[in-house]
C-alpha atoms as a PDB file:
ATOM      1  CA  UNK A   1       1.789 -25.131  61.762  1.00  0.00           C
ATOM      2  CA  UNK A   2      -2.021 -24.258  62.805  1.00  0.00           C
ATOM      3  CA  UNK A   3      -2.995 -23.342  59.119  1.00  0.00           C
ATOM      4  CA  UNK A   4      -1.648 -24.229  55.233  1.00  0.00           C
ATOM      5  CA  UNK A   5       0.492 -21.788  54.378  1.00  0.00           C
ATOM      6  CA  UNK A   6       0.438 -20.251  50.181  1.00  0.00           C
ATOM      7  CA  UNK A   7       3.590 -21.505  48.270  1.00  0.00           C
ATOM      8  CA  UNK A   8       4.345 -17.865  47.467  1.00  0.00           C
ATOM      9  CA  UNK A   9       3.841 -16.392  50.987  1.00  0.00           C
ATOM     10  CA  UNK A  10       6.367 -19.362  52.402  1.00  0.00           C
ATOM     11  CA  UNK A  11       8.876 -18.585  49.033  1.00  0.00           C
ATOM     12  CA  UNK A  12       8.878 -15.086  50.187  1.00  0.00           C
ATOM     13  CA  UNK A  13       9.514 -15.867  53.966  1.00  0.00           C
ATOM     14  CA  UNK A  14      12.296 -18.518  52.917  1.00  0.00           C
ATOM     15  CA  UNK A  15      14.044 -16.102  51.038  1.00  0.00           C
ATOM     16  CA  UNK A  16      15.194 -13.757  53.925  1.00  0.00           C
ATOM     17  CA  UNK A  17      17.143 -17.035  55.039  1.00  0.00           C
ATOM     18  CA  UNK A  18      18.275 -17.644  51.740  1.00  0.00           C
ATOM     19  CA  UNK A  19      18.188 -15.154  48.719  1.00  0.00           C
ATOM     20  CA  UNK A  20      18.551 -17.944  46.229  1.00  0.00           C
ATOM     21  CA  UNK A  21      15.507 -19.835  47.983  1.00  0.00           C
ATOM     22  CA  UNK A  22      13.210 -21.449  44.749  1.00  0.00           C
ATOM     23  CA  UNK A  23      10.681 -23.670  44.150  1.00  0.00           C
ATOM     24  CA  UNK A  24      10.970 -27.218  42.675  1.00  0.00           C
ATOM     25  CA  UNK A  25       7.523 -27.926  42.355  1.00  0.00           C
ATOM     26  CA  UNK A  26       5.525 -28.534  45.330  1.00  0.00           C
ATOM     27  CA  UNK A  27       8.730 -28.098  47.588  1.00  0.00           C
ATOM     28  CA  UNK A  28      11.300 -25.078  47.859  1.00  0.00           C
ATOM     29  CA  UNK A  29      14.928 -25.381  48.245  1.00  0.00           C
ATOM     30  CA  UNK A  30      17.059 -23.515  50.101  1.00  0.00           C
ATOM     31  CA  UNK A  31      20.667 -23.700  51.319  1.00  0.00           C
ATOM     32  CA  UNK A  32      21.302 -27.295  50.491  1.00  0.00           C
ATOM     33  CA  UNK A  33      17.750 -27.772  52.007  1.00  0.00           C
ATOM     34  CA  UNK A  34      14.658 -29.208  51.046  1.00  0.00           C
ATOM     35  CA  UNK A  35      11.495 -27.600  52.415  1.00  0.00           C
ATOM     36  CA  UNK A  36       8.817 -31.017  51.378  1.00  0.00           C
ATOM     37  CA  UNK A  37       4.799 -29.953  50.717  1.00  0.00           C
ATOM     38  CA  UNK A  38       2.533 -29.882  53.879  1.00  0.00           C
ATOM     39  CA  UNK A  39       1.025 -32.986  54.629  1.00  0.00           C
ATOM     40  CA  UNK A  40      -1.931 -32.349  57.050  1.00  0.00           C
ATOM     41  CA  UNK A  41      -1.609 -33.876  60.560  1.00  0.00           C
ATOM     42  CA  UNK A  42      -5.327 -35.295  62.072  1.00  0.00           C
ATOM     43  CA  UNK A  43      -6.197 -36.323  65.547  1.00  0.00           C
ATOM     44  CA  UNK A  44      -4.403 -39.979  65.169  1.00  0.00           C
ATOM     45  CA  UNK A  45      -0.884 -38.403  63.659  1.00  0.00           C
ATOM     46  CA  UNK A  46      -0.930 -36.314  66.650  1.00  0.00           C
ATOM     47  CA  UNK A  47      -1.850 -38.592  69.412  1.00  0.00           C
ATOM     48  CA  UNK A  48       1.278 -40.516  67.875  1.00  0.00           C
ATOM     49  CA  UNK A  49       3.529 -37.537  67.607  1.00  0.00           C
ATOM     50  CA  UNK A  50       2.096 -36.863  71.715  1.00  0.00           C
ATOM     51  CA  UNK A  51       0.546 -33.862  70.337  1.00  0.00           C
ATOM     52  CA  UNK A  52      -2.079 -32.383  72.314  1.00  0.00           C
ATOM     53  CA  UNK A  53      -4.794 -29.955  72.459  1.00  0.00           C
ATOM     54  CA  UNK A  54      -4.953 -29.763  68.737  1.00  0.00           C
ATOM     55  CA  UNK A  55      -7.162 -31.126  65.800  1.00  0.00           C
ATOM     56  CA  UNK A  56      -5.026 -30.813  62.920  1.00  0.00           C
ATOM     57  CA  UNK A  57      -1.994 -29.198  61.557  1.00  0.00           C
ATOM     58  CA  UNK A  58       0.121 -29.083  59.052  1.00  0.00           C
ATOM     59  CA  UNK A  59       3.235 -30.117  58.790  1.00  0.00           C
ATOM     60  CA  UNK A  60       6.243 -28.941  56.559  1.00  0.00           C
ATOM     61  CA  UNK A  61       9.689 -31.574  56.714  1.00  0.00           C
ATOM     62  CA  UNK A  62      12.483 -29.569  56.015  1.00  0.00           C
ATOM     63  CA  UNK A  63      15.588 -31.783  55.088  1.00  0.00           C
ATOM     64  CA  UNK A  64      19.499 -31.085  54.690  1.00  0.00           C
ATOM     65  CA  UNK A  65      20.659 -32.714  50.849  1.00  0.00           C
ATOM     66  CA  UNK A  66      23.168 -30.902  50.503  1.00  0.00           C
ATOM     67  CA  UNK A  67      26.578 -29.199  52.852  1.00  0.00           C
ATOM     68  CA  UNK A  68      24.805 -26.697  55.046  1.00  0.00           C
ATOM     69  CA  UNK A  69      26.342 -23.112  55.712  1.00  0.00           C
ATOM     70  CA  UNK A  70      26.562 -23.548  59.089  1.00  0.00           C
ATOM     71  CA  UNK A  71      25.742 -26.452  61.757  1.00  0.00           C
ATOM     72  CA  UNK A  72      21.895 -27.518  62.433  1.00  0.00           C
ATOM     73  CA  UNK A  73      21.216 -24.743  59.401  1.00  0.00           C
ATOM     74  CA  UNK A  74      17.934 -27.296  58.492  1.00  0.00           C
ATOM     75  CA  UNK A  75      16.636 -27.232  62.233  1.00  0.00           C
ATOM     76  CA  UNK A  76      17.402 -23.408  62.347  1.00  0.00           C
ATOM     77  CA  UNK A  77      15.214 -22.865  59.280  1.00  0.00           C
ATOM     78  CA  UNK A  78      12.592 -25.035  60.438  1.00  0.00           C
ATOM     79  CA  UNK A  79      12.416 -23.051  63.621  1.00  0.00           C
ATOM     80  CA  UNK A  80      12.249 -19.552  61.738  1.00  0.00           C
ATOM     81  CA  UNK A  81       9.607 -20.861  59.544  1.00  0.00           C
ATOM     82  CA  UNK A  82       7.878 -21.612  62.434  1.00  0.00           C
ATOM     83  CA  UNK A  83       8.656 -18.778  64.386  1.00  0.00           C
ATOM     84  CA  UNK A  84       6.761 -16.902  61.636  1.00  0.00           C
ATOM     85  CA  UNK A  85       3.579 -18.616  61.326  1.00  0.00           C
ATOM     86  CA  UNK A  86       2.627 -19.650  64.563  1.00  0.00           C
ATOM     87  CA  UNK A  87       3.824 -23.358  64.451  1.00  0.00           C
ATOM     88  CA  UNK A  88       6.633 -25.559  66.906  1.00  0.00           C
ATOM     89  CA  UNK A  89       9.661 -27.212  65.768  1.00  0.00           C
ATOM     90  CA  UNK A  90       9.699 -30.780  66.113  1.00  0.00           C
ATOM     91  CA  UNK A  91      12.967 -32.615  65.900  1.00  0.00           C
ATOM     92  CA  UNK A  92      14.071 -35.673  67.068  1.00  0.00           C
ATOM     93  CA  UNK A  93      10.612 -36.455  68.941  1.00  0.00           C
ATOM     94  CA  UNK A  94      10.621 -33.034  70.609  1.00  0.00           C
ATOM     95  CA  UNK A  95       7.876 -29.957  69.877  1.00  0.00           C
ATOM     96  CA  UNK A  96       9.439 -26.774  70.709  1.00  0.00           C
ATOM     97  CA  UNK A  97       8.041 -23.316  70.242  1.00  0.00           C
ATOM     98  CA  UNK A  98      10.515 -21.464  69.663  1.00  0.00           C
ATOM     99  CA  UNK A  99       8.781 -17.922  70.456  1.00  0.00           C
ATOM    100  CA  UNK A 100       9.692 -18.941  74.125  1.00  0.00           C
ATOM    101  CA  UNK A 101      12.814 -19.795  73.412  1.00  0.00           C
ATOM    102  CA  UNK A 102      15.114 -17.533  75.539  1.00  0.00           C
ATOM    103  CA  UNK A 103      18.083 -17.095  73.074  1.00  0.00           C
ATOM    104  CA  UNK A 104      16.019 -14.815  70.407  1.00  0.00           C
ATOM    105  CA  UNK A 105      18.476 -12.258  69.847  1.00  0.00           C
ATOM    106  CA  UNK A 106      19.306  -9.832  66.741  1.00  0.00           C
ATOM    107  CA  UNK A 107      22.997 -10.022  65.095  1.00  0.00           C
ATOM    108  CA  UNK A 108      24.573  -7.316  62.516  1.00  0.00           C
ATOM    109  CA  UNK A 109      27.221  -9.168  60.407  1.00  0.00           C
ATOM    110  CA  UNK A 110      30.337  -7.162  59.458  1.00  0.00           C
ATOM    111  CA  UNK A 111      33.345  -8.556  56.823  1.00  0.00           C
ATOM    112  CA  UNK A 112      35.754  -7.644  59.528  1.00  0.00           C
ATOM    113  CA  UNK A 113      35.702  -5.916  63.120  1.00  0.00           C
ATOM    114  CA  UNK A 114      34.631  -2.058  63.701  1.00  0.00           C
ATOM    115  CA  UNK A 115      37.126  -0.320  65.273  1.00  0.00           C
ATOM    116  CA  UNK A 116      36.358  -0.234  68.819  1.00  0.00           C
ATOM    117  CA  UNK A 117      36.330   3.582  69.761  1.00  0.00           C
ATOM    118  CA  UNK A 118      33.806   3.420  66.704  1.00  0.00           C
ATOM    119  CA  UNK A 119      31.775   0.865  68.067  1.00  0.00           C
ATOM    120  CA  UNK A 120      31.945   2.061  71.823  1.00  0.00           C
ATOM    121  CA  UNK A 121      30.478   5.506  70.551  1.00  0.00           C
ATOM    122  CA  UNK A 122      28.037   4.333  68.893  1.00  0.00           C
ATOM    123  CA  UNK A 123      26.878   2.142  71.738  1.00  0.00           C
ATOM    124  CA  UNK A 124      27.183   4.836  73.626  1.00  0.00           C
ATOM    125  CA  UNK A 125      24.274   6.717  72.599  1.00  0.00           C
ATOM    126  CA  UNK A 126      21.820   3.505  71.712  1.00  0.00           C
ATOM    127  CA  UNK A 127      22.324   2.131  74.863  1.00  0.00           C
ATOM    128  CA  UNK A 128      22.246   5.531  76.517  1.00  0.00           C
ATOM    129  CA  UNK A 129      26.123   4.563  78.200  1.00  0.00           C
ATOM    130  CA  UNK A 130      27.635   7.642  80.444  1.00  0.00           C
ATOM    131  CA  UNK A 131      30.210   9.294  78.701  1.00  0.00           C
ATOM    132  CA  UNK A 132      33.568   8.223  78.778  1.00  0.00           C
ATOM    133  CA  UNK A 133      35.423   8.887  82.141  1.00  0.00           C
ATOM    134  CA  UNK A 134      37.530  11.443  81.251  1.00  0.00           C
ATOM    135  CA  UNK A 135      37.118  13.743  83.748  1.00  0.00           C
ATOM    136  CA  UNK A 136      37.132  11.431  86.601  1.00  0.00           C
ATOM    137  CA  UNK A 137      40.661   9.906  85.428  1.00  0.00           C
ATOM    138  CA  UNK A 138      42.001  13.633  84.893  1.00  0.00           C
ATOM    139  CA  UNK A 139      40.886  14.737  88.801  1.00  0.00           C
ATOM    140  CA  UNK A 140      42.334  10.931  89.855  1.00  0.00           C
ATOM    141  CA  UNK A 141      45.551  11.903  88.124  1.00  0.00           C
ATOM    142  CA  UNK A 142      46.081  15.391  89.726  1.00  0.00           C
ATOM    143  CA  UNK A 143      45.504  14.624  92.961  1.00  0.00           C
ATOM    144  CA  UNK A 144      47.700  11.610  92.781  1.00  0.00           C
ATOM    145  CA  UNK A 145      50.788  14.422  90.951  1.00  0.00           C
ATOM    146  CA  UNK A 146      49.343  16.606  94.205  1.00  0.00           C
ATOM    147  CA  UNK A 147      50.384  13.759  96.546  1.00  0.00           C
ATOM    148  CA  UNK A 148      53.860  13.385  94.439  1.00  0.00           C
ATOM    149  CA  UNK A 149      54.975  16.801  94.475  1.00  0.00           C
ATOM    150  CA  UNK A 150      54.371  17.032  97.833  1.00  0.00           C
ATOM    151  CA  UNK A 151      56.082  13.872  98.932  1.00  0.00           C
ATOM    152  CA  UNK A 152      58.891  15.387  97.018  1.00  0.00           C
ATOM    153  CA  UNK A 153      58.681  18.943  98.982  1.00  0.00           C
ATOM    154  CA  UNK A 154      58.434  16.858 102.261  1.00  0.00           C
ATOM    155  CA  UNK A 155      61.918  14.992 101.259  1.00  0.00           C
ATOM    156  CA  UNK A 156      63.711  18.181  99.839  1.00  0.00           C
ATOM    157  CA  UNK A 157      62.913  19.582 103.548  1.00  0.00           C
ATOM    158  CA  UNK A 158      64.286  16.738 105.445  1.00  0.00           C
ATOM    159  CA  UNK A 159      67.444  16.794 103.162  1.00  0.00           C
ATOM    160  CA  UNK A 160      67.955  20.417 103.759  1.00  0.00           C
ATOM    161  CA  UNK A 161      67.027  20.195 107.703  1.00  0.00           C
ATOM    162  CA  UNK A 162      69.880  17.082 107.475  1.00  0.00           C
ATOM    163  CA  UNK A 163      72.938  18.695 105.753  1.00  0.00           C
ATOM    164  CA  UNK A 164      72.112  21.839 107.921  1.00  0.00           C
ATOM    165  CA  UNK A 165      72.902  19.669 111.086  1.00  0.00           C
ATOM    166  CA  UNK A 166      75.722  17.836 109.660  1.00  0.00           C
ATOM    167  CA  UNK A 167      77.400  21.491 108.832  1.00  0.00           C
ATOM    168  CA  UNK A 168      76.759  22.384 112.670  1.00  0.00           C
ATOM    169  CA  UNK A 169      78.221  18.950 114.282  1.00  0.00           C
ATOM    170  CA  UNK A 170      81.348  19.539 111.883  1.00  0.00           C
ATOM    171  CA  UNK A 171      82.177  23.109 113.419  1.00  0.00           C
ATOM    172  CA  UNK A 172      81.167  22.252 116.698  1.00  0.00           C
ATOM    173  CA  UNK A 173      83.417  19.394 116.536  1.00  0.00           C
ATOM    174  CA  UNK A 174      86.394  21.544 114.972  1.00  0.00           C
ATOM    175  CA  UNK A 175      86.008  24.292 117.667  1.00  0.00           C
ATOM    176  CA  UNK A 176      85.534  21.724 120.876  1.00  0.00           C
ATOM    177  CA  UNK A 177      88.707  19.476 119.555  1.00  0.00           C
ATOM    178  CA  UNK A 178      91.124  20.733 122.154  1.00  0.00           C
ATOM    179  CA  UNK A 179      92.895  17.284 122.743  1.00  0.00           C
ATOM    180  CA  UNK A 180      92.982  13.916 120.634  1.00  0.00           C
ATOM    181  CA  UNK A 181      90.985  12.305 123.620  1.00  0.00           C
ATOM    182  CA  UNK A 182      87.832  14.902 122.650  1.00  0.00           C
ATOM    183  CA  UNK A 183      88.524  14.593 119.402  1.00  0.00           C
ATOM    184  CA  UNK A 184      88.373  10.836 119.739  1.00  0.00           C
ATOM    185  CA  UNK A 185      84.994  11.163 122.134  1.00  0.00           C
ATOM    186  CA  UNK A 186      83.685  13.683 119.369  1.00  0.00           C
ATOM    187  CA  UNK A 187      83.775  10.909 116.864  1.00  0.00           C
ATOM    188  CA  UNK A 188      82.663   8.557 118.442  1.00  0.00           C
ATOM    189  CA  UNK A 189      79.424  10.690 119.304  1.00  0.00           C
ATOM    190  CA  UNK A 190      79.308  11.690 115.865  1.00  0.00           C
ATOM    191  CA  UNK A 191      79.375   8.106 114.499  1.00  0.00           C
ATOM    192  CA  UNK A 192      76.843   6.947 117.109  1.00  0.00           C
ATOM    193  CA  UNK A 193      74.328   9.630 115.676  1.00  0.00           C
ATOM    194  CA  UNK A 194      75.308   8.531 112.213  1.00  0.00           C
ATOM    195  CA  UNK A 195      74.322   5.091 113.361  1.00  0.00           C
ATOM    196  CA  UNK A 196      71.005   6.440 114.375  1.00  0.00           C
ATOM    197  CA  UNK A 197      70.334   8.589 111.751  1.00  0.00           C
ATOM    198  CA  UNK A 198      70.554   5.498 108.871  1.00  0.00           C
ATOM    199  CA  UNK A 199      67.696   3.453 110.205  1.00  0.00           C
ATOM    200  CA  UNK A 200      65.155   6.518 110.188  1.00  0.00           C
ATOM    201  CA  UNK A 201      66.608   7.170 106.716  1.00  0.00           C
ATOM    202  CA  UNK A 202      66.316   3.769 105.931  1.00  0.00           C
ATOM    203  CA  UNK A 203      62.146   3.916 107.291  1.00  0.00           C
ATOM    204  CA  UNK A 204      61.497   6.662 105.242  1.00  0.00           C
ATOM    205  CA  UNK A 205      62.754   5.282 102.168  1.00  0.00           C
ATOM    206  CA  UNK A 206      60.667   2.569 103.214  1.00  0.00           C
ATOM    207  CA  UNK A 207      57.356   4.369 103.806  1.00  0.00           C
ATOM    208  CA  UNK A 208      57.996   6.213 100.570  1.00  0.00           C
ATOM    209  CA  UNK A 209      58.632   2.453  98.653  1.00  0.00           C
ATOM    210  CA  UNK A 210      55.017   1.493 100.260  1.00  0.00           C
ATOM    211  CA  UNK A 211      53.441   4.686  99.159  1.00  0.00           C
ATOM    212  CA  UNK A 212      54.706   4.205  95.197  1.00  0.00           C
ATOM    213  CA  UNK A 213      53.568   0.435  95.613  1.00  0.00           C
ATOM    214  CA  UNK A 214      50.435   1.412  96.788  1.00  0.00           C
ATOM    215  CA  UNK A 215      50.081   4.295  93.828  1.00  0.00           C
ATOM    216  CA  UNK A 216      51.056   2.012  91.536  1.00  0.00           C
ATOM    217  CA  UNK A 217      48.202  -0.813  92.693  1.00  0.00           C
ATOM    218  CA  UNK A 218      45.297   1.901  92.735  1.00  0.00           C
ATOM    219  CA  UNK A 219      46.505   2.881  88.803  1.00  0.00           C
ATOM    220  CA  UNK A 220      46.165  -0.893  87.766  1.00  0.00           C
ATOM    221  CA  UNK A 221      42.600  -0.900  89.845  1.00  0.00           C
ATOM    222  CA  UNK A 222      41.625   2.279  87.689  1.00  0.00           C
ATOM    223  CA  UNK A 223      42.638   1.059  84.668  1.00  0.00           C
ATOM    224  CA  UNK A 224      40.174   2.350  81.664  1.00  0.00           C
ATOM    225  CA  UNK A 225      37.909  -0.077  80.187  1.00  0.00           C
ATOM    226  CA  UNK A 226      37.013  -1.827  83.663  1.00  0.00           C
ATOM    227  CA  UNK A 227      33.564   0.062  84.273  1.00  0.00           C
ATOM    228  CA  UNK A 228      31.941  -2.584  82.431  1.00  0.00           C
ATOM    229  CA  UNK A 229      31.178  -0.922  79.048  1.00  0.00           C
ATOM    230  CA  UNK A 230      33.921  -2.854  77.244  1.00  0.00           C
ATOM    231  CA  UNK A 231      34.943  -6.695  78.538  1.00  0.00           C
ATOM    232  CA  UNK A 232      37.353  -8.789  76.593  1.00  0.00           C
ATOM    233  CA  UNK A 233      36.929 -12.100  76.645  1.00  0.00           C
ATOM    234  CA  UNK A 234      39.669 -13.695  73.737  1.00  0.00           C
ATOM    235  CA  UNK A 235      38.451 -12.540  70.609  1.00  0.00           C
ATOM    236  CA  UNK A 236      34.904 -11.131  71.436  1.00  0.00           C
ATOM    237  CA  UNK A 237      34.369  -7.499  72.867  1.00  0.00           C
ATOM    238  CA  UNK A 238      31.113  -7.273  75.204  1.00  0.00           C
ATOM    239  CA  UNK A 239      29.073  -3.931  75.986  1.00  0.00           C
ATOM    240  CA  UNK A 240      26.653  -3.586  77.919  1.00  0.00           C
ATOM    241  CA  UNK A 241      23.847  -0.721  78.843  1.00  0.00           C
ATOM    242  CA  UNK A 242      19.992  -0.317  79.078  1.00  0.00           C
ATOM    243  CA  UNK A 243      19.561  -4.710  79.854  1.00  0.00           C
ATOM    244  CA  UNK A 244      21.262  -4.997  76.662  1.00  0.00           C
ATOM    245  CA  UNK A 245      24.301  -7.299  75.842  1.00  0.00           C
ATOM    246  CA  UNK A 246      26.103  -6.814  72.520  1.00  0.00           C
ATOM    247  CA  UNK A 247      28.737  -9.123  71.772  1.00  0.00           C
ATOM    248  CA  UNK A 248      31.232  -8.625  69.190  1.00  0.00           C
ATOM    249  CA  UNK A 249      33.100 -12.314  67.818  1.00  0.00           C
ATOM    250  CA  UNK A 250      34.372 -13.692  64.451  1.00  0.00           C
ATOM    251  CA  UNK A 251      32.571 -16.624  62.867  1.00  0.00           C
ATOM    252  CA  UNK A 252      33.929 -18.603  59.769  1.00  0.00           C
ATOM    253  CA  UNK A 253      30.112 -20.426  59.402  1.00  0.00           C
ATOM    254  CA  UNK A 254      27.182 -18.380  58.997  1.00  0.00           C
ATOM    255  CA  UNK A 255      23.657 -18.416  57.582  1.00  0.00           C
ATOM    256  CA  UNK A 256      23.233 -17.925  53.982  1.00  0.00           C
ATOM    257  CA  UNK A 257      21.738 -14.901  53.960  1.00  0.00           C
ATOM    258  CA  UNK A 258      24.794 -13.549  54.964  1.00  0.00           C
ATOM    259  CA  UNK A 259      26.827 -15.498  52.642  1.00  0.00           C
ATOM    260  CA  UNK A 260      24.636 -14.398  49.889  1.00  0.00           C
ATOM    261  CA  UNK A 261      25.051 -10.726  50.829  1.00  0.00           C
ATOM    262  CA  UNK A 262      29.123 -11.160  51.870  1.00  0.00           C
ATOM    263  CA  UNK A 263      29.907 -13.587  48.637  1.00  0.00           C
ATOM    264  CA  UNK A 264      33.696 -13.158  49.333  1.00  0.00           C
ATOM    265  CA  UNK A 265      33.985 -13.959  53.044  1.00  0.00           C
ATOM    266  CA  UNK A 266      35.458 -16.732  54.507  1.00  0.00           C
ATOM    267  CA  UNK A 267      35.414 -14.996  58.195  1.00  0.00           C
ATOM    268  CA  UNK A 268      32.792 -12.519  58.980  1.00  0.00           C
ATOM    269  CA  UNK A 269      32.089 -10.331  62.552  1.00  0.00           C
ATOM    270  CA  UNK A 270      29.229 -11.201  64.541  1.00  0.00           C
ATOM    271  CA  UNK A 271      27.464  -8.418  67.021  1.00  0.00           C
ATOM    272  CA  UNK A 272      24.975 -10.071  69.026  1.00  0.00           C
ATOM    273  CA  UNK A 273      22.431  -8.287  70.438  1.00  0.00           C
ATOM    274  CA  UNK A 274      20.263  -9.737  73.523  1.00  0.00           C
ATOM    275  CA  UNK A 275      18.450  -8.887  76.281  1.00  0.00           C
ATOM    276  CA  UNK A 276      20.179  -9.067  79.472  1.00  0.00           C
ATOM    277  CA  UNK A 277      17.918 -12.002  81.535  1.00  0.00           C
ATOM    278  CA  UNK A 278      18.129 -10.138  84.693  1.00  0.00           C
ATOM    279  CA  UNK A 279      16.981  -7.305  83.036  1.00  0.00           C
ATOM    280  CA  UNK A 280      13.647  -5.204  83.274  1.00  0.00           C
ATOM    281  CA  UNK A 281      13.211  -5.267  79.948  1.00  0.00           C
ATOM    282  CA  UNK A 282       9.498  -7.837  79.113  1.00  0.00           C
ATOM    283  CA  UNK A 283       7.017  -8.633  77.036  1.00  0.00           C
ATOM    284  CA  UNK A 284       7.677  -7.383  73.382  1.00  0.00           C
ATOM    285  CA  UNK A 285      10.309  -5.044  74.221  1.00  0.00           C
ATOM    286  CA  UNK A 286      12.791  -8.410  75.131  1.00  0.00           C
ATOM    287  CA  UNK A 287      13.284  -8.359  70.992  1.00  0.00           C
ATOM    288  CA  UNK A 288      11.816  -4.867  69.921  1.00  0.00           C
ATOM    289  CA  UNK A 289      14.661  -3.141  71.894  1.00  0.00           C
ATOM    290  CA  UNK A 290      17.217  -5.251  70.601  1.00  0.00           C
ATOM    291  CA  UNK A 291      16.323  -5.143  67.747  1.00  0.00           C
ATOM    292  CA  UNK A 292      16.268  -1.347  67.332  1.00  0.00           C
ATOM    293  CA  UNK A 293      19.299  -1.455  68.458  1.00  0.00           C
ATOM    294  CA  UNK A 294      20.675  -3.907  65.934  1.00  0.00           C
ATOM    295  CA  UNK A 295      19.278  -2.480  63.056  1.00  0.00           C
ATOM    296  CA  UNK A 296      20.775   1.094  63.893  1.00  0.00           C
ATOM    297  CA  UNK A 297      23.888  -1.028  64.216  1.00  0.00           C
ATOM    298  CA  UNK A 298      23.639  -2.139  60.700  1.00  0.00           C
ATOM    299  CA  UNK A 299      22.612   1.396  58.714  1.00  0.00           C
ATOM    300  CA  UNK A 300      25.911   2.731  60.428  1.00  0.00           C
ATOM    301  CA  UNK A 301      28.263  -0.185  60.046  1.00  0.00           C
ATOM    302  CA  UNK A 302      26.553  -1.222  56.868  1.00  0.00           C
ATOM    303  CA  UNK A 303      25.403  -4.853  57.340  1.00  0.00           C
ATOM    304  CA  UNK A 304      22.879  -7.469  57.183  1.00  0.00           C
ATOM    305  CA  UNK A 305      21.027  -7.892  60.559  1.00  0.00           C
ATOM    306  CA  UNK A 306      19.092 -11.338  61.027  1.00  0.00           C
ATOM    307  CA  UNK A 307      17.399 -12.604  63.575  1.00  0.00           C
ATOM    308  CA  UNK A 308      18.456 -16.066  65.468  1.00  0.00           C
ATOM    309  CA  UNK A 309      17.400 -18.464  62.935  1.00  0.00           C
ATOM    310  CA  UNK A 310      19.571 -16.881  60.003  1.00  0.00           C
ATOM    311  CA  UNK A 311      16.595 -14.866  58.614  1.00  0.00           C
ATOM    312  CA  UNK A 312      17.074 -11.146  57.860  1.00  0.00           C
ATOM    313  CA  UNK A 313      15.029  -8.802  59.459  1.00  0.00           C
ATOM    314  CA  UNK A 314      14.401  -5.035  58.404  1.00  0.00           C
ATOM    315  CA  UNK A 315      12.347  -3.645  61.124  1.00  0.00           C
ATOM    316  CA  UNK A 316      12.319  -3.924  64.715  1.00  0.00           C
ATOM    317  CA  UNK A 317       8.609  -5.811  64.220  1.00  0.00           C
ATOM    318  CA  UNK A 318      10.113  -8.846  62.419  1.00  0.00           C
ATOM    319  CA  UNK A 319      11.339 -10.031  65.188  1.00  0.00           C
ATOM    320  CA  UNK A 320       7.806 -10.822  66.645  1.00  0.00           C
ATOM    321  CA  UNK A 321       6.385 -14.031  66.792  1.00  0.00           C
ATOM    322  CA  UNK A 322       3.099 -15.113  64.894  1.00  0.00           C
ATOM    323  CA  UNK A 323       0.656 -14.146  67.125  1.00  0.00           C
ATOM    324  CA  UNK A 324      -1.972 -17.971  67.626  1.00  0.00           C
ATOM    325  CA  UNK A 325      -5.605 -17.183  67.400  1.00  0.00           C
END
């Protein structure tokens, strides 16, 4: 980090990551992690750490001891502290800073999922969704009983137009048998417009098969839930509105924050809340609007929010980075 930072001030930061954070001594432990005492960096550490463009800093080694709460929890905290006070994460050989790093994001943690009409409302109005299509699928669904009834009327006419002319042929046929020969010739002509009648029957019922197939492919087209406000993907929901993504997933490791404030869970809900990347959303708004949205989230759901490193934020502002002189 640019500057040496006051035990107390990095106590109090530690502790949104972990409630039970303490000193022990010089150092503070948190989460099965040891935070060490700054050592100050000059010009040679640097040139060996291929550190550039800086005179000194001050370095904090944060160290797992102990089972973490989740995977990488040490590197996570590392990066928050950093986040925080202006400084880069180094692991492994590489200096990161993580207030470019693209995955910042807000989450509310829930002991079990919202119910989804629930959630969907609420999203509704923070992400300033169009109300539900109601009235669209209502007009879809007359006009397609419209089109019913009246392929019904059409077929009740043809059935009435077709008895009527199978009443006529039989009298004509009773009234012009004179001799067995005309009665024969009469039946043949009368089965050799039976013969053609069957095959139009047959095409309508046809035409009327295609026309329920094709109903019934439109209906699975216009199925609710496709306009892209609610995608299921396994167990995670996903909405989306205003270049904001919230996903919805269970998680059975997460920070300790959340532990601390959900003692009894073994499984908690996770609603993720990002910027889209293709969005217009920039500058400070890529976490402030997230963030509001998060934190309304959590008042109505009643949960912790936190921000991507496991530390608990309680106004859209904590999510922005120290600002380097």
């Amino acid at each position: 980090m640019p500057a040496k930072v006051k035990p107390d001030a990095l106590l109090e930061a530690v502790q949104l990551a972990d409630p039970t954070a303490a000193q022990d001594g010089e150092e503070l432990l948190a989460a099965g992690t040891r935070i060490h005492a700054p050592l100050e960096l000059t010009a040679d550490l640097l040139r060996k750490l291929s550190i550039e463009d800086e005179e000194r800093l001050w370095a904090y080694r944060v160290v797992a001891e102990r089972p973490l709460p989740m995977d990488y929890y040490d590197k996570f905290l590392a990066a928050g502290i950093a986040y925080r006070y202006g400084g880069w994460s180094l692991c492994e050989g590489s200096a990161d800073d993580p207030a470019e790093d693209d995955s910042r994001l807000a989450a509310v943690y829930l002991p079990e999922m919202p119910d989804q009409e629930e959630l969907a409302a609420l999203l509704r109005g923070l992400l300033r969704l169009p109300e539900a299509t109601e009235t669209a699928e209502t007009t879809e669904a007359t006009e397609a009983a419209g089109t019913t009834a009246e392929a019904e009327t059409e077929e009740a006419e043809e059935a009435e137009v077709a008895a009527a002319e199978e009443t006529a042929s039989a009298e004509a046929a009773s009234e012009e048998a004179a001799s067995e020969e005309a009665a024969s010739t009469e039946a043949a002509s009368e089965s050799a417009a039976s013969d053609e009648t069957t095959p139009e029957a047959g095409s309508e019922a046809a035409t009327d098969d295609t026309a329920s197939e094709e109903a019934a492919s439109e209906e699975e087209v216009d199925e609710p839930g496709k306009s892209g406000l609610v995608v299921q993907a396994g167990q995670s929901i996903v909405y989306t509105g205003a270049d904001i993504q919230v996903t919805a997933s269970y998680e059975t490791r997460f920070p300790a924050v959340v532990a601390g404030l959900l003692p009894y869970a073994t499984e908690v809900v996770r609603i993720a809340v990002r910027a889209l990347e293709d969005g217009e959303l920039e500058g400070d708004d890529l976490v402030l609007e997230p963030g509001k949205v998060a934190l309304a989230l959590g008042s109505a759901l009643d949960g912790p929010v936190v921000d991507a490193w496991g530390f608990q934020i309680l106004e859209a502002e904590d999510l922005l980075p120290a600002r380097r002189a």
